[in-house]
C-alpha atoms as a PDB file:
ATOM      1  CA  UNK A   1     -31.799   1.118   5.253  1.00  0.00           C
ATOM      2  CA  UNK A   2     -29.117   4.375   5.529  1.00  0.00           C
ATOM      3  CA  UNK A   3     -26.919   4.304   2.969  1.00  0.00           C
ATOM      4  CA  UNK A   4     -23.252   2.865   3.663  1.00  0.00           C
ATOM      5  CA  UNK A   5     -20.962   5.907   4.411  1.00  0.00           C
ATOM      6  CA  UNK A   6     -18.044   3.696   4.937  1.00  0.00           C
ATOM      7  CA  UNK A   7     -17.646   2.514   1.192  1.00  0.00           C
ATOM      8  CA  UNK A   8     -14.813   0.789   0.071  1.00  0.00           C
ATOM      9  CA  UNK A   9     -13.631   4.032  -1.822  1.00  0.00           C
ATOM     10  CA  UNK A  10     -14.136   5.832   1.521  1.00  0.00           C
ATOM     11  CA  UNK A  11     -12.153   3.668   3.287  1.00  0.00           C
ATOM     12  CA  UNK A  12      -9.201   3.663   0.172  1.00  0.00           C
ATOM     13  CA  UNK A  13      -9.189   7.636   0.596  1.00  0.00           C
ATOM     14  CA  UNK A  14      -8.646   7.562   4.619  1.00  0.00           C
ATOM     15  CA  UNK A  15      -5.860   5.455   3.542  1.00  0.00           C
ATOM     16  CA  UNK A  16      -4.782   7.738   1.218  1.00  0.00           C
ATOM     17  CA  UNK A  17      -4.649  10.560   4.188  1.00  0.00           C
ATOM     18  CA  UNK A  18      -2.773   8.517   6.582  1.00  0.00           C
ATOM     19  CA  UNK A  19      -6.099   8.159   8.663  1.00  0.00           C
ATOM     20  CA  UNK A  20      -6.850   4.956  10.502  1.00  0.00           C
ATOM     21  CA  UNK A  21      -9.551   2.599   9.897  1.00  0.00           C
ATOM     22  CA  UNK A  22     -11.339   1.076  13.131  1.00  0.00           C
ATOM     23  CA  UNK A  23     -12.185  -2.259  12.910  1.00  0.00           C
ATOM     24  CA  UNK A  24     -14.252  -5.324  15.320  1.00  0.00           C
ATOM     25  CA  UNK A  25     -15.682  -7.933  14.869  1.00  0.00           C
ATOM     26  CA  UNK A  26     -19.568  -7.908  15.812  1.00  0.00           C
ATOM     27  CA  UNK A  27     -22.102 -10.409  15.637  1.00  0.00           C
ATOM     28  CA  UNK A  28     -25.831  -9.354  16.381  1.00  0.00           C
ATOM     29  CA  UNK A  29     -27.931  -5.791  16.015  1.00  0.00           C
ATOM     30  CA  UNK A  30     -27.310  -4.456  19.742  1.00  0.00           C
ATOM     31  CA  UNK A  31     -23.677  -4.340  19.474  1.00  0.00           C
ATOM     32  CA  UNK A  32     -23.694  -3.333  15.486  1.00  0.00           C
ATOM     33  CA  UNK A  33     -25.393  -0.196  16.944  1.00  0.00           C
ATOM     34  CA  UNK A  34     -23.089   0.212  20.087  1.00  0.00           C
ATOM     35  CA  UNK A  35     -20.056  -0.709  17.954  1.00  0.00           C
ATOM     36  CA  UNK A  36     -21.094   2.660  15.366  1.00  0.00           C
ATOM     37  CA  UNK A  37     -22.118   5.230  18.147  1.00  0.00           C
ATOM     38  CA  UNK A  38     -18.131   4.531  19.568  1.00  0.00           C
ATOM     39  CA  UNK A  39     -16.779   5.303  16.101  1.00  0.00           C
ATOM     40  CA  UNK A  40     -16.214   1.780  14.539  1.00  0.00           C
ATOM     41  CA  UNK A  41     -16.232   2.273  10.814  1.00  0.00           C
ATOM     42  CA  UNK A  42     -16.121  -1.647   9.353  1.00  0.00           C
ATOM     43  CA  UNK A  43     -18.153  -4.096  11.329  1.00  0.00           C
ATOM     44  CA  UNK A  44     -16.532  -7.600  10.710  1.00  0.00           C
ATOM     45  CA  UNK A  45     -19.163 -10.754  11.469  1.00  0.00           C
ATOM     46  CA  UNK A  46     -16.633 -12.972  11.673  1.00  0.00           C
ATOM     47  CA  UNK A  47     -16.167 -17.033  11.315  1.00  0.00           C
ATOM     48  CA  UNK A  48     -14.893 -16.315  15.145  1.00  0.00           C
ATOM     49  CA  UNK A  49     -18.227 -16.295  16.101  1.00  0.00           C
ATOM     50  CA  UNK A  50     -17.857 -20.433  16.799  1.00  0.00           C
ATOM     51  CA  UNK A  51     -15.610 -20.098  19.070  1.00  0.00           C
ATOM     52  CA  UNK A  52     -16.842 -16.924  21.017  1.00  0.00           C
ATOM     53  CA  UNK A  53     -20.379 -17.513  20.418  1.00  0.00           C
ATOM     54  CA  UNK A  54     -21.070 -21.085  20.025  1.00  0.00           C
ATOM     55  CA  UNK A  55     -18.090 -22.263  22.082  1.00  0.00           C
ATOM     56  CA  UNK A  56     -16.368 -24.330  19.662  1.00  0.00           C
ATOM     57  CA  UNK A  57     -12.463 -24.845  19.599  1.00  0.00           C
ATOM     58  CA  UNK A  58     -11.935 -23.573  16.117  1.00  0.00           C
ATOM     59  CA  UNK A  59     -13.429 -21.343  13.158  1.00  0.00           C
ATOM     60  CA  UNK A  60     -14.121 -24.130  11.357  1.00  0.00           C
ATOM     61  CA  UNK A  61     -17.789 -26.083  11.468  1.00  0.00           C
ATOM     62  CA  UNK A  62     -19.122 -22.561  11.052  1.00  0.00           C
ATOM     63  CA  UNK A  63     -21.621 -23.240   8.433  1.00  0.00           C
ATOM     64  CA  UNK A  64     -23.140 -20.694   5.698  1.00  0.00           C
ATOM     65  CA  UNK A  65     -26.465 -20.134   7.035  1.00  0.00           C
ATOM     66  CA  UNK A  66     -24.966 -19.334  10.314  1.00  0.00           C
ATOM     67  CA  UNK A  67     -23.076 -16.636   8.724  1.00  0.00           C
ATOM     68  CA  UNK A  68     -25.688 -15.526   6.817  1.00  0.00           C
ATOM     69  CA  UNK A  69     -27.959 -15.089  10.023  1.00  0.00           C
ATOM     70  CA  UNK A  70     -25.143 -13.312  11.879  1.00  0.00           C
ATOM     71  CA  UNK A  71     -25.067 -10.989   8.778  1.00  0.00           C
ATOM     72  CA  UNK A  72     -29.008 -10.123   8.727  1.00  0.00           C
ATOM     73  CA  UNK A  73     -28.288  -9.403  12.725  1.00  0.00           C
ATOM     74  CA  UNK A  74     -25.754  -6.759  12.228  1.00  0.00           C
ATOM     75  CA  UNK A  75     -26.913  -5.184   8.621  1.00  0.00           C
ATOM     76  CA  UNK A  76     -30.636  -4.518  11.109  1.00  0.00           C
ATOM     77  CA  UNK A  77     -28.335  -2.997  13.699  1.00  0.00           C
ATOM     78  CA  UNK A  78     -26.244  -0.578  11.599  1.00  0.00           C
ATOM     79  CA  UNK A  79     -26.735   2.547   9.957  1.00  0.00           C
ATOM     80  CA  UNK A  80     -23.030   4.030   8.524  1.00  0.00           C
ATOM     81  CA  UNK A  81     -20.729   1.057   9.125  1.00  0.00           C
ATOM     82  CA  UNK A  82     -19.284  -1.164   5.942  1.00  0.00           C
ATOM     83  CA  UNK A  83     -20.658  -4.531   6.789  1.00  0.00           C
ATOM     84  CA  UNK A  84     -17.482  -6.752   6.060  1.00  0.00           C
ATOM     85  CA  UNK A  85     -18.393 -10.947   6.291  1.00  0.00           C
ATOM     86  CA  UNK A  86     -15.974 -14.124   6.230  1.00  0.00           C
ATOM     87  CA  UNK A  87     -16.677 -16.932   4.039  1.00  0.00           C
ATOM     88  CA  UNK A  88     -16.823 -19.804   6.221  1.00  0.00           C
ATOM     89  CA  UNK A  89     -14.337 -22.786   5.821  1.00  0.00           C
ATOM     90  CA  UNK A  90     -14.933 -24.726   2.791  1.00  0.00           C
ATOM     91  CA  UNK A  91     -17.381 -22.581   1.203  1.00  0.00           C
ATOM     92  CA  UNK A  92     -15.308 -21.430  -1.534  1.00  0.00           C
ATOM     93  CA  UNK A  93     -13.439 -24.333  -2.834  1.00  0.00           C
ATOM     94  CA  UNK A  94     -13.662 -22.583  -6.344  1.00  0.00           C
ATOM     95  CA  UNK A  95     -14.996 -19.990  -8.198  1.00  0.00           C
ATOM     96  CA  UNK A  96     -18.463 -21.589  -9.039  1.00  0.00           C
ATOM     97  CA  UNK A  97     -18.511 -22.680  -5.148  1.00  0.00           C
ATOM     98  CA  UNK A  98     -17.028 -18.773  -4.244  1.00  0.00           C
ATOM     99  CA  UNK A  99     -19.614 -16.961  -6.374  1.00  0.00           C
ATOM    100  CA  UNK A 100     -22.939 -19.122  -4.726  1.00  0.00           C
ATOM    101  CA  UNK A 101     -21.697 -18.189  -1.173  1.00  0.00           C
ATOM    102  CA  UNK A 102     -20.753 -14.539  -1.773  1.00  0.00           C
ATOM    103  CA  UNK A 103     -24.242 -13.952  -3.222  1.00  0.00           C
ATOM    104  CA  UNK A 104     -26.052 -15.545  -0.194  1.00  0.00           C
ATOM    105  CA  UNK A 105     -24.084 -13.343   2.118  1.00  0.00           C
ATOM    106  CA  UNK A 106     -24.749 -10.198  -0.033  1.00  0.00           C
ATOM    107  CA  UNK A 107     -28.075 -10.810  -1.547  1.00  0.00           C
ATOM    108  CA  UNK A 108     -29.379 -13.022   1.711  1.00  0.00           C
ATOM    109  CA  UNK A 109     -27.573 -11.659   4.833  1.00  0.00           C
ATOM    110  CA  UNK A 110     -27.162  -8.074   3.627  1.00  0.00           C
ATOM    111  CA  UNK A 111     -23.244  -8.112   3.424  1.00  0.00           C
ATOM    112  CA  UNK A 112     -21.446  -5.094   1.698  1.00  0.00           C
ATOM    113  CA  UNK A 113     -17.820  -7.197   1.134  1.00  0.00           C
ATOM    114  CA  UNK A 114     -16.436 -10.532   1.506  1.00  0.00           C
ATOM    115  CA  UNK A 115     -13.417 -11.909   3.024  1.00  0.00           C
ATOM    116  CA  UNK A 116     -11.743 -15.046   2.035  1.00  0.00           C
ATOM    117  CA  UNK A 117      -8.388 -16.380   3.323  1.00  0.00           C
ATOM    118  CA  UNK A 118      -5.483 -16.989   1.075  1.00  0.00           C
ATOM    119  CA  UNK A 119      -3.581 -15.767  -1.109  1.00  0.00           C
ATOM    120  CA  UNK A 120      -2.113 -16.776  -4.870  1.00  0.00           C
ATOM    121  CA  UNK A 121      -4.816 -19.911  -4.524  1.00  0.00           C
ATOM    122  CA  UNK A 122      -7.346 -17.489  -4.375  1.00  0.00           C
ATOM    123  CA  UNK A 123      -6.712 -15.007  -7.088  1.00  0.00           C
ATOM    124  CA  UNK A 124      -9.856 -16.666  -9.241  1.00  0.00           C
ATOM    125  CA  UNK A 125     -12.148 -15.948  -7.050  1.00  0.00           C
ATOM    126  CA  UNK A 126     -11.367 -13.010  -6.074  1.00  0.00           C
ATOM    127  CA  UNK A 127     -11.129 -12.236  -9.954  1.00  0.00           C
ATOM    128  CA  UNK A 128     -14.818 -13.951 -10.406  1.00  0.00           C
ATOM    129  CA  UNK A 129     -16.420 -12.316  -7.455  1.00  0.00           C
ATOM    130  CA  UNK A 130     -15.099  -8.797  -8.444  1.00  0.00           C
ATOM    131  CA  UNK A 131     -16.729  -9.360 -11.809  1.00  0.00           C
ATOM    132  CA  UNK A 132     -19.867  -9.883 -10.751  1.00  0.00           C
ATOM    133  CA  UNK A 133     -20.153  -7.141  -8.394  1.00  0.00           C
ATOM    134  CA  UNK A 134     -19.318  -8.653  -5.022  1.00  0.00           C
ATOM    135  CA  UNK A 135     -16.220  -6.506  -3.299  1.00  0.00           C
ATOM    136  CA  UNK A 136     -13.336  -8.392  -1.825  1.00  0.00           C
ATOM    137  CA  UNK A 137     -11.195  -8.594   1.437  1.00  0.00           C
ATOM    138  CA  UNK A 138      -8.326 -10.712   1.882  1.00  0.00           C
ATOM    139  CA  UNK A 139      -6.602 -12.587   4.474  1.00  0.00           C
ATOM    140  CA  UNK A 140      -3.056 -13.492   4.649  1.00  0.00           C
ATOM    141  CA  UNK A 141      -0.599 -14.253   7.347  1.00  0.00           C
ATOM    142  CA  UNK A 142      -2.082 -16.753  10.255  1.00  0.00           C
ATOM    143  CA  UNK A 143      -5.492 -18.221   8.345  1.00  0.00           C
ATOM    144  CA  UNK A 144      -7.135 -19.565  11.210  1.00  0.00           C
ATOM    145  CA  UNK A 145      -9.374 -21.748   8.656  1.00  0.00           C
ATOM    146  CA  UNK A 146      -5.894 -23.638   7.802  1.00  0.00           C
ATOM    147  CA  UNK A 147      -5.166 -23.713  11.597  1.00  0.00           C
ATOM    148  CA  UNK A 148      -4.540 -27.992  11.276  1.00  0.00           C
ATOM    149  CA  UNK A 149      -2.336 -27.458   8.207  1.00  0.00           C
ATOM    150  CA  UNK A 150      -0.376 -24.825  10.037  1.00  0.00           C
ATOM    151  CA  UNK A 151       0.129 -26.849  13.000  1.00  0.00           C
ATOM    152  CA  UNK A 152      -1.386 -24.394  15.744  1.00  0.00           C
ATOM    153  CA  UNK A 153      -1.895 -20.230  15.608  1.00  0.00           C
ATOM    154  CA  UNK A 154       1.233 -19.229  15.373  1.00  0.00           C
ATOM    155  CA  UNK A 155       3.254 -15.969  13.485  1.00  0.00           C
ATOM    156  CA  UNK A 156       3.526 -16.462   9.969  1.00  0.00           C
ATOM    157  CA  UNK A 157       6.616 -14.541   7.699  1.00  0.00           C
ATOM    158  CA  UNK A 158       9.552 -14.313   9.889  1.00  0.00           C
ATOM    159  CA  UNK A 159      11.850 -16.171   8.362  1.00  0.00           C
ATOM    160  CA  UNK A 160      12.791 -14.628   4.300  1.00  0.00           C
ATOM    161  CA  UNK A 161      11.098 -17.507   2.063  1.00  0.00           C
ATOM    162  CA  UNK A 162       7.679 -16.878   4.110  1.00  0.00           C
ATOM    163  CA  UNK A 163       7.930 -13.085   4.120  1.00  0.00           C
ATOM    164  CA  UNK A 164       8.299 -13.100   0.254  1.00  0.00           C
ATOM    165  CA  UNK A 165       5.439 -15.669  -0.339  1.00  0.00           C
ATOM    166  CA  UNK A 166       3.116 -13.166   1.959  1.00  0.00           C
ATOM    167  CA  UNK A 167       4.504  -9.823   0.146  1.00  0.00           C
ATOM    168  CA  UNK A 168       3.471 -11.684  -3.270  1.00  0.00           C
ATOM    169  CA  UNK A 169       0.031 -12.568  -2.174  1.00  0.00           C
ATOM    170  CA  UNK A 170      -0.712  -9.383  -1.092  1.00  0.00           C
ATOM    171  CA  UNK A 171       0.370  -8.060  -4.459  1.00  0.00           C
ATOM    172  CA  UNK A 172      -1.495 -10.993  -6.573  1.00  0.00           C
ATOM    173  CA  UNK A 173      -4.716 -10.082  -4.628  1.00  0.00           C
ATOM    174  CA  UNK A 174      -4.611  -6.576  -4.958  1.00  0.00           C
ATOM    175  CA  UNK A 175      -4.024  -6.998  -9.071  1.00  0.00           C
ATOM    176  CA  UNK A 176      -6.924  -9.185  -8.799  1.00  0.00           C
ATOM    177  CA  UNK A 177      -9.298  -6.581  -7.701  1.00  0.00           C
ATOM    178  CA  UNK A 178      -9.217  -6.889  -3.694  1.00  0.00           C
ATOM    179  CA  UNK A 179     -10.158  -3.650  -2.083  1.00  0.00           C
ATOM    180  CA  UNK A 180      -8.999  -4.465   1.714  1.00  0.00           C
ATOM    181  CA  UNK A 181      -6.183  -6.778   3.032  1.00  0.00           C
ATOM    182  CA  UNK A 182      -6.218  -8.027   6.836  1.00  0.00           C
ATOM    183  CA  UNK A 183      -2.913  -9.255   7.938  1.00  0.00           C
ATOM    184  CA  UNK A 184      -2.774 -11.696  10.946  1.00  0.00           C
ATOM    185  CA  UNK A 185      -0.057 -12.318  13.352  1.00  0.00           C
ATOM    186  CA  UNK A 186       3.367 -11.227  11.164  1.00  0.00           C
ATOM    187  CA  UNK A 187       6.159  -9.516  11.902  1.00  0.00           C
ATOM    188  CA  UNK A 188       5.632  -5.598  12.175  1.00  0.00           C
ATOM    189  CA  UNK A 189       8.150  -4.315   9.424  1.00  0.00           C
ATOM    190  CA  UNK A 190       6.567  -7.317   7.127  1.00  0.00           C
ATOM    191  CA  UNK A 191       2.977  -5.829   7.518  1.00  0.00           C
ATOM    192  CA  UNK A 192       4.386  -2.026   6.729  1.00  0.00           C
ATOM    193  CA  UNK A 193       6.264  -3.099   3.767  1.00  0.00           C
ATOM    194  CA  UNK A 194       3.001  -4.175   2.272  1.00  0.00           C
ATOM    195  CA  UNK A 195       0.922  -1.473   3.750  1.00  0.00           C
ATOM    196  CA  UNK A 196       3.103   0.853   1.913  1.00  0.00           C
ATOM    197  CA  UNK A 197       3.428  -1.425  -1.188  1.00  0.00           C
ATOM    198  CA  UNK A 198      -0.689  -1.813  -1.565  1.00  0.00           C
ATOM    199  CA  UNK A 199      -2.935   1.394  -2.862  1.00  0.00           C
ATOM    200  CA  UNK A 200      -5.881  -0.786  -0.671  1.00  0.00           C
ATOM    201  CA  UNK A 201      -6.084  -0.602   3.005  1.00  0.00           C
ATOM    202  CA  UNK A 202      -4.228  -3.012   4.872  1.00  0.00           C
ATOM    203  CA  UNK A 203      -5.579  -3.841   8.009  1.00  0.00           C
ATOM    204  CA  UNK A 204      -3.483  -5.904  11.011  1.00  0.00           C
ATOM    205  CA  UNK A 205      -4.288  -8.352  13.931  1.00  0.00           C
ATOM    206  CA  UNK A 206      -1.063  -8.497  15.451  1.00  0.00           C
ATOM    207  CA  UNK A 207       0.576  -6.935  12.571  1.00  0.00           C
ATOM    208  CA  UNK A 208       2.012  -4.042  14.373  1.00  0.00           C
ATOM    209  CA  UNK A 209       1.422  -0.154  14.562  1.00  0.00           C
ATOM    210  CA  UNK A 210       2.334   0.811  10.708  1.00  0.00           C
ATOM    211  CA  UNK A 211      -1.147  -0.897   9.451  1.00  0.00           C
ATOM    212  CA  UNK A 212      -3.727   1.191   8.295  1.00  0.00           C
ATOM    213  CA  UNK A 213      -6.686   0.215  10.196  1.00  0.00           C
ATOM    214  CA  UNK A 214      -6.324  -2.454  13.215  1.00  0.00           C
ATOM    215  CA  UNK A 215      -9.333  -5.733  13.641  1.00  0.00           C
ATOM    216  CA  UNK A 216      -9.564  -7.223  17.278  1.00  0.00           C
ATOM    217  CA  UNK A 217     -12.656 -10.038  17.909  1.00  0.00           C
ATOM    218  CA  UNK A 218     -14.801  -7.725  19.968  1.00  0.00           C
ATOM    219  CA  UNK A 219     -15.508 -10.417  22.703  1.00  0.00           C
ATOM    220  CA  UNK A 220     -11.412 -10.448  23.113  1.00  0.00           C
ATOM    221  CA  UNK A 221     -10.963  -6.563  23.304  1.00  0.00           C
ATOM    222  CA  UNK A 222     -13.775  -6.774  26.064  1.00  0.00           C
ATOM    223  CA  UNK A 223     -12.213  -9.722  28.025  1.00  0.00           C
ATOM    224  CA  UNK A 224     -15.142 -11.478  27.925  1.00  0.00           C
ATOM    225  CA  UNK A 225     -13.973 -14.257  26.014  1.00  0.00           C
ATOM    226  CA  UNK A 226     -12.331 -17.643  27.291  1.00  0.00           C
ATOM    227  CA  UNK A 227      -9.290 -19.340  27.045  1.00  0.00           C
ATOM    228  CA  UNK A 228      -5.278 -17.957  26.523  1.00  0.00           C
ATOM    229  CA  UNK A 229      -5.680 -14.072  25.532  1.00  0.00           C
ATOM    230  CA  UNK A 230      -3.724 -13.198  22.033  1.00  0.00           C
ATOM    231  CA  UNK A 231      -0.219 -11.218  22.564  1.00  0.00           C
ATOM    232  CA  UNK A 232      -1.523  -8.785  20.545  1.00  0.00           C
ATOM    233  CA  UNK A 233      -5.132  -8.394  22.567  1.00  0.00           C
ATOM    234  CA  UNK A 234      -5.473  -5.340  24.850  1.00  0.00           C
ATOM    235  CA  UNK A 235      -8.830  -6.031  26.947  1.00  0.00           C
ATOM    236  CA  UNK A 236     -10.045  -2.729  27.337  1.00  0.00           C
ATOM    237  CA  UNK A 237     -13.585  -4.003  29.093  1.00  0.00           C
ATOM    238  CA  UNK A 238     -11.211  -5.053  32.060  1.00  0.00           C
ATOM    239  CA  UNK A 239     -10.161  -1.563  32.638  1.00  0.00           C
ATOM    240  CA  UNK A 240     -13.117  -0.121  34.168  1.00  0.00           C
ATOM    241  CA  UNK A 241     -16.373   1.541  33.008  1.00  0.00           C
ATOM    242  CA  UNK A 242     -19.300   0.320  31.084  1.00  0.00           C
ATOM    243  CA  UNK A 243     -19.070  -2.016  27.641  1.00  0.00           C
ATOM    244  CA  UNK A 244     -19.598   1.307  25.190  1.00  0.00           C
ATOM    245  CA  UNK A 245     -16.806   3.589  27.065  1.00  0.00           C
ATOM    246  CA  UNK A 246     -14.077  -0.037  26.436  1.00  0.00           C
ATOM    247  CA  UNK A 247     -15.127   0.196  22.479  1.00  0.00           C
ATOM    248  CA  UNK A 248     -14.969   4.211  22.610  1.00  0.00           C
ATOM    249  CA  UNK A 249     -11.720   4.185  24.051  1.00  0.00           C
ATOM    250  CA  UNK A 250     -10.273   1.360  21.587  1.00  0.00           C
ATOM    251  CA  UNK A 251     -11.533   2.879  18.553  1.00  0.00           C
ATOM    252  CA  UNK A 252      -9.484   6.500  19.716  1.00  0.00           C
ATOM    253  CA  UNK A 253      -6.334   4.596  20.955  1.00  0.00           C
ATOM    254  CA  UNK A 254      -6.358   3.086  17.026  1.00  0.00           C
ATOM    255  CA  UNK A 255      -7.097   6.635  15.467  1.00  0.00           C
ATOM    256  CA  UNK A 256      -4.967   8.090  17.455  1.00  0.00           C
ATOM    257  CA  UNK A 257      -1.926   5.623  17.164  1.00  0.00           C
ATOM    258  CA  UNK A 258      -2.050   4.255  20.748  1.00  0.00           C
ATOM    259  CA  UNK A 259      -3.050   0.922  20.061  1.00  0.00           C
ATOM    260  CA  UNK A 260      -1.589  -1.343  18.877  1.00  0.00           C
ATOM    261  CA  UNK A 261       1.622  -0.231  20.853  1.00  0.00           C
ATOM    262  CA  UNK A 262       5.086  -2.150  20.495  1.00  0.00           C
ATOM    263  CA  UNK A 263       4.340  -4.976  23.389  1.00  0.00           C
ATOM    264  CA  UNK A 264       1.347  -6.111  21.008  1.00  0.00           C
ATOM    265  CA  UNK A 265       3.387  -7.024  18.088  1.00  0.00           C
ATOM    266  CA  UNK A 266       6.028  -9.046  16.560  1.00  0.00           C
ATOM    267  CA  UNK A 267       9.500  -8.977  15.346  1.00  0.00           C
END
């Protein structure tokens, strides 16, 4: 296999340059290799792939060896992309339980980094997997895996004692050796307070434009997935042309600055 060109400290120096990180999701070999050719630089198998691949309602019966299949799928398909892969719900319930997962998705599926959703709660592990080698993203704002305890997807940090919780996560992760932060669904000046707060790349999902990178699902940005389409979606597939011009022309809208634009955000 190619070496990764999009390392983490690769990613921490684009930051660095104000240059913006592309992000999708992607879930088997074919599109890992469509995904790279249009100029996406972090290929994200993500938990979504139970509801846009299996069909389920939620993220959550995803199970490890699904993940780690996903994984293998991708890592075959890609050649210069950071291969970034979600723990699945309840797989790390602590650090012994965080440490057994993360190595299956590195050492078995071929991962490069790990993404877990919370924040304080999660400092341990991120401070455990770190030690032993395994790089970590986190995942505050709207954590779909919580999606029952948060009573439905909806934008997390508008009102002050939510903001400040979010702004301290993102702080307490980073100090525990995070290298990349996604933020999902808050309000726009929330996500570029921390962007410019954190020395790691932030990256939103309906976190507005000041991010430094920007994550859609991929089967959403095509418009080619079911059900109620995200505010903060732009379905490029459903603008004409073939399935590699729709990811080309999303990964230079984000480069460039054009997407997300102010109707996909929140205030």
């Amino acid at each position: 296999m190619a070496d990764i060109e999009f390392t983490i400290p690769r990613l921490k120096a684009m930051k660095q340059r104000g240059e913006k990180i592309v992000v999708l999701t992607c879930y088997d070999a074919s599109f890992a290799v469509m995904l790279e050719a249009a100029g996406v630089e972090v290929l994200l198998v993500g938990d979504s792939l139970g509801m846009v691949i299996q069909g389920r309602e939620t993220t959550l019966p995803v199970s490890v060896d699904e993940m780690v299949y996903h994984t293998r799928c991708v890592v075959r398909g890609r050649r210069r992309s950071l291969v970034l892969v979600d723990f699945p719900f309840l797989s790390y319930a602590d650090a012994g339980q965080a440490l057994a997962t993360g190595a299956r998705l590195i050492k078995d599926g071929g991962g490069h980094m790990v993404k877990l959703e919370g924040g304080a709660s999660q400092v341990e592990n991120v401070r455990r997997l770190t030690a032993q080698g395994i790089p970590v993203c986190g995942h505050l704002g709207l954590l779909p895996q919580s999606v029952h305890l948060l009573g439905g997807y909806r934008v997390q940090g508008r009102d002050e004692e939510g903001a400040a919780r979010i702004r301290a996560d993102a702080l307490a992760l980073e100090a525990a050796g995070a290298g990349l932060l996604v933020l999902e669904c808050v309000p726009e000046r929330l996500a570029a307070e921390i962007s410019r707060d954190l020395s790691i790349p932030v990256i939103g999902i309906g976190a507005g434009r000041q991010c430094d990178g920007q994550v859609l699902v991929l089967y959403d940005m095509l418009g080619i997935s079911s059900g109620r389409c995200p505010k903060f979606v732009k379905r490029y597939g459903r603008e004409g042309g073939d399935l590699q011009s729709a990811v080309s022309a999303y990964a230079r809208d984000v480069k460039e600055g054009r997407f997300p634009g102010p109707e996909h955000g929140y205030s």
